[in-house]
C-alpha atoms as a PDB file:
ATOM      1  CA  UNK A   1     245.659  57.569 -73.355  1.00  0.00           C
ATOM      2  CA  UNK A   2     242.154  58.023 -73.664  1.00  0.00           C
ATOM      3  CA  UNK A   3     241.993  59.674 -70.076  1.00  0.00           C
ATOM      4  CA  UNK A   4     244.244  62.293 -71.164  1.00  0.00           C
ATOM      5  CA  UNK A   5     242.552  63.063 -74.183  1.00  0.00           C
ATOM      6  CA  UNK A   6     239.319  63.089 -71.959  1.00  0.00           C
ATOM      7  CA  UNK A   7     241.046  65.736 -69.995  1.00  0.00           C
ATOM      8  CA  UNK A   8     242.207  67.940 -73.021  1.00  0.00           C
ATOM      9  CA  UNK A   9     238.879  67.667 -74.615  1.00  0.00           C
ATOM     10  CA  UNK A  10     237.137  68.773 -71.181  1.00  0.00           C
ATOM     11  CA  UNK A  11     239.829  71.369 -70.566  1.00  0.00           C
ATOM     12  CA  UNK A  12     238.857  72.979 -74.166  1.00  0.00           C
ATOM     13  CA  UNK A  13     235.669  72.600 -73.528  1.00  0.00           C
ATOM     14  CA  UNK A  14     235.986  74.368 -70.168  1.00  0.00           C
ATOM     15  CA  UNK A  15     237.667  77.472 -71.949  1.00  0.00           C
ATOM     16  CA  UNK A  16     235.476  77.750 -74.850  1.00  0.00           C
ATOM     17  CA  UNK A  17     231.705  77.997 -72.531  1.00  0.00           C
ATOM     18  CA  UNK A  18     233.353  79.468 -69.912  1.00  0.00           C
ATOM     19  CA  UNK A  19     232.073  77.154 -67.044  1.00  0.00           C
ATOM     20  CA  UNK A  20     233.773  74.480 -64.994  1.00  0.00           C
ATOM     21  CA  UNK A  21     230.394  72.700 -64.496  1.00  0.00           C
ATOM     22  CA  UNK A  22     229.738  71.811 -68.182  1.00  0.00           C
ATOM     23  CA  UNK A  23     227.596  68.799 -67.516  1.00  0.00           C
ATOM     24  CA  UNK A  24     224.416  71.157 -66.661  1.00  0.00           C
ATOM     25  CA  UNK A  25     224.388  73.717 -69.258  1.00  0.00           C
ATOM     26  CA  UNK A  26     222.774  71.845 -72.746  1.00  0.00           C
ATOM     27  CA  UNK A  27     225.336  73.359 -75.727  1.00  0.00           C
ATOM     28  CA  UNK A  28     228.005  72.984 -73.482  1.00  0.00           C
ATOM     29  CA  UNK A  29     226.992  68.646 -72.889  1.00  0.00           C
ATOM     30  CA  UNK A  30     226.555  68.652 -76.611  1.00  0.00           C
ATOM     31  CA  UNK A  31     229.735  69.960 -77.845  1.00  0.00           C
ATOM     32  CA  UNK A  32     231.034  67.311 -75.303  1.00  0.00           C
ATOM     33  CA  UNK A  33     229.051  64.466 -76.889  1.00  0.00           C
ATOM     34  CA  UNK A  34     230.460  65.680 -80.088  1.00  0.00           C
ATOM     35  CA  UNK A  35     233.692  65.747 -79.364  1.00  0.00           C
ATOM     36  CA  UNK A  36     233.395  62.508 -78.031  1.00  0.00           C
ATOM     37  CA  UNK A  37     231.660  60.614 -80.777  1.00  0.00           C
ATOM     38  CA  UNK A  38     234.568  61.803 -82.815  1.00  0.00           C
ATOM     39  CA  UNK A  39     237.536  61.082 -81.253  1.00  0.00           C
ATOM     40  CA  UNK A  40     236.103  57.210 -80.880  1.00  0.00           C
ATOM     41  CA  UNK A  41     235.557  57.744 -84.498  1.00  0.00           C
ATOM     42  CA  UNK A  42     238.967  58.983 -85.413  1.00  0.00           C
ATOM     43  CA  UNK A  43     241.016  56.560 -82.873  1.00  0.00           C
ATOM     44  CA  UNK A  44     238.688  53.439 -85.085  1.00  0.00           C
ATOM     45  CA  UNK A  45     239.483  54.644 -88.305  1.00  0.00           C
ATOM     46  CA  UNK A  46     243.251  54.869 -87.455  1.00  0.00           C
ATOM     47  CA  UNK A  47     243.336  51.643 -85.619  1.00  0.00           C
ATOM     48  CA  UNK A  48     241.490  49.793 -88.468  1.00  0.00           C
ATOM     49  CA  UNK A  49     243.901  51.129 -91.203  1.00  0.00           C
ATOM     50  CA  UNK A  50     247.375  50.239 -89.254  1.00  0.00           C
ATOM     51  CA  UNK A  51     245.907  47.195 -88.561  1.00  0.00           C
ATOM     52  CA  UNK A  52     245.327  46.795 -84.871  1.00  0.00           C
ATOM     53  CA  UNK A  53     242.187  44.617 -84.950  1.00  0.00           C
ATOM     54  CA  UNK A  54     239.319  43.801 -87.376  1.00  0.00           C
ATOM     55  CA  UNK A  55     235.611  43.988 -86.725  1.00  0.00           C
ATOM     56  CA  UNK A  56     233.640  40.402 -86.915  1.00  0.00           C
ATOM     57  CA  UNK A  57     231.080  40.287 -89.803  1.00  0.00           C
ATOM     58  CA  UNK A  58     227.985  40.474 -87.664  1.00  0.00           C
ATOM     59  CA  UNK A  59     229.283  43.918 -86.069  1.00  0.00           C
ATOM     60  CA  UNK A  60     227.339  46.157 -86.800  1.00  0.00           C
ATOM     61  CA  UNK A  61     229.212  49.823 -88.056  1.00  0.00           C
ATOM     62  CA  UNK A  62     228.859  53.270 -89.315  1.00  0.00           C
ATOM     63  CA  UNK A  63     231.445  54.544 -92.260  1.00  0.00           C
ATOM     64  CA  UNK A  64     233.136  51.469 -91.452  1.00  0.00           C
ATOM     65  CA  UNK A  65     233.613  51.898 -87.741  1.00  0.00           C
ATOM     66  CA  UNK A  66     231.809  49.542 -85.146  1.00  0.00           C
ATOM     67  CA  UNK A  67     229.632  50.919 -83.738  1.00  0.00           C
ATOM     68  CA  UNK A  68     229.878  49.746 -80.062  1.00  0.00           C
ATOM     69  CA  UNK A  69     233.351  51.149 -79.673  1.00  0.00           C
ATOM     70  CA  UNK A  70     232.049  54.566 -80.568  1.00  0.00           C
ATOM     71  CA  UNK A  71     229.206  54.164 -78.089  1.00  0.00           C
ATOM     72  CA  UNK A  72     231.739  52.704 -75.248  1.00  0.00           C
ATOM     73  CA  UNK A  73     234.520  55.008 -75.437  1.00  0.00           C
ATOM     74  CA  UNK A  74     231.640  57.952 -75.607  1.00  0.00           C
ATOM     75  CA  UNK A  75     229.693  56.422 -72.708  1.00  0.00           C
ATOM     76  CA  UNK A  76     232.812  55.733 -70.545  1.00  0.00           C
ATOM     77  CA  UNK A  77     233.759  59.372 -71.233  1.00  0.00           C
ATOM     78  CA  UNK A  78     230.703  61.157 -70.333  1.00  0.00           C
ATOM     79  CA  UNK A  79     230.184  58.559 -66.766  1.00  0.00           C
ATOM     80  CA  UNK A  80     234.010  59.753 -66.094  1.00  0.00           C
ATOM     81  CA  UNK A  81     233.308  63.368 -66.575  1.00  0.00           C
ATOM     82  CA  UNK A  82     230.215  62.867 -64.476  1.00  0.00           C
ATOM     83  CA  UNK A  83     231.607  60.686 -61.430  1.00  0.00           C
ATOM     84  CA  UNK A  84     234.682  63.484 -61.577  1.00  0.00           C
ATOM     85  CA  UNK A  85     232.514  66.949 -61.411  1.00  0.00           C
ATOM     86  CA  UNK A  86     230.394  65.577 -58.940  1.00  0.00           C
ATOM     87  CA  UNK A  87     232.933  64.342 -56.885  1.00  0.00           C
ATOM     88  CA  UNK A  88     235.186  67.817 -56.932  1.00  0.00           C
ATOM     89  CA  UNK A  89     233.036  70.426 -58.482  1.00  0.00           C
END
């Protein structure tokens, strides 16, 4: 699920700077980043309150969200979007 939102999220992206290539231009990366950050955020928060999993004590989180999902599911994003316009941009 998270590759599809990836998509939509690059796709809106895409239609809102006008460029294809949105890994090079700076406002364009950061709205990406953004977008990112928050989804993780959002898909936590959601997760936490239905009860999917719990964070251990010593894990370390922002507004009640660990912080290392946030980082991996922004990280993993960006290296997709990456590998992806380099490989058929």
């Amino acid at each position: 699920m998270d590759g599809v939102w990836l998509t939509v999220f690059y796709l809106i992206s895409m239609l809102i700077w006008g460029s294809i290539d949105l890994l090079t231009r700076l406002e364009s990366l950061f709205t990406l980043l953004v977008t990112l950050v928050l989804f993780a955020f959002i898909v936590e928060r959601i997760s936490i309150a239905k009860g999917r999993w719990r964070y251990a004590d010593k894990m370390p989180t922002v507004f009640s969200v660990g912080i290392s999902p946030i980082l991996e599911r922004t990280i993993t994003g960006f290296i997709t979007l990456r590998v992806v316009s380099r490989d058929f941009a």
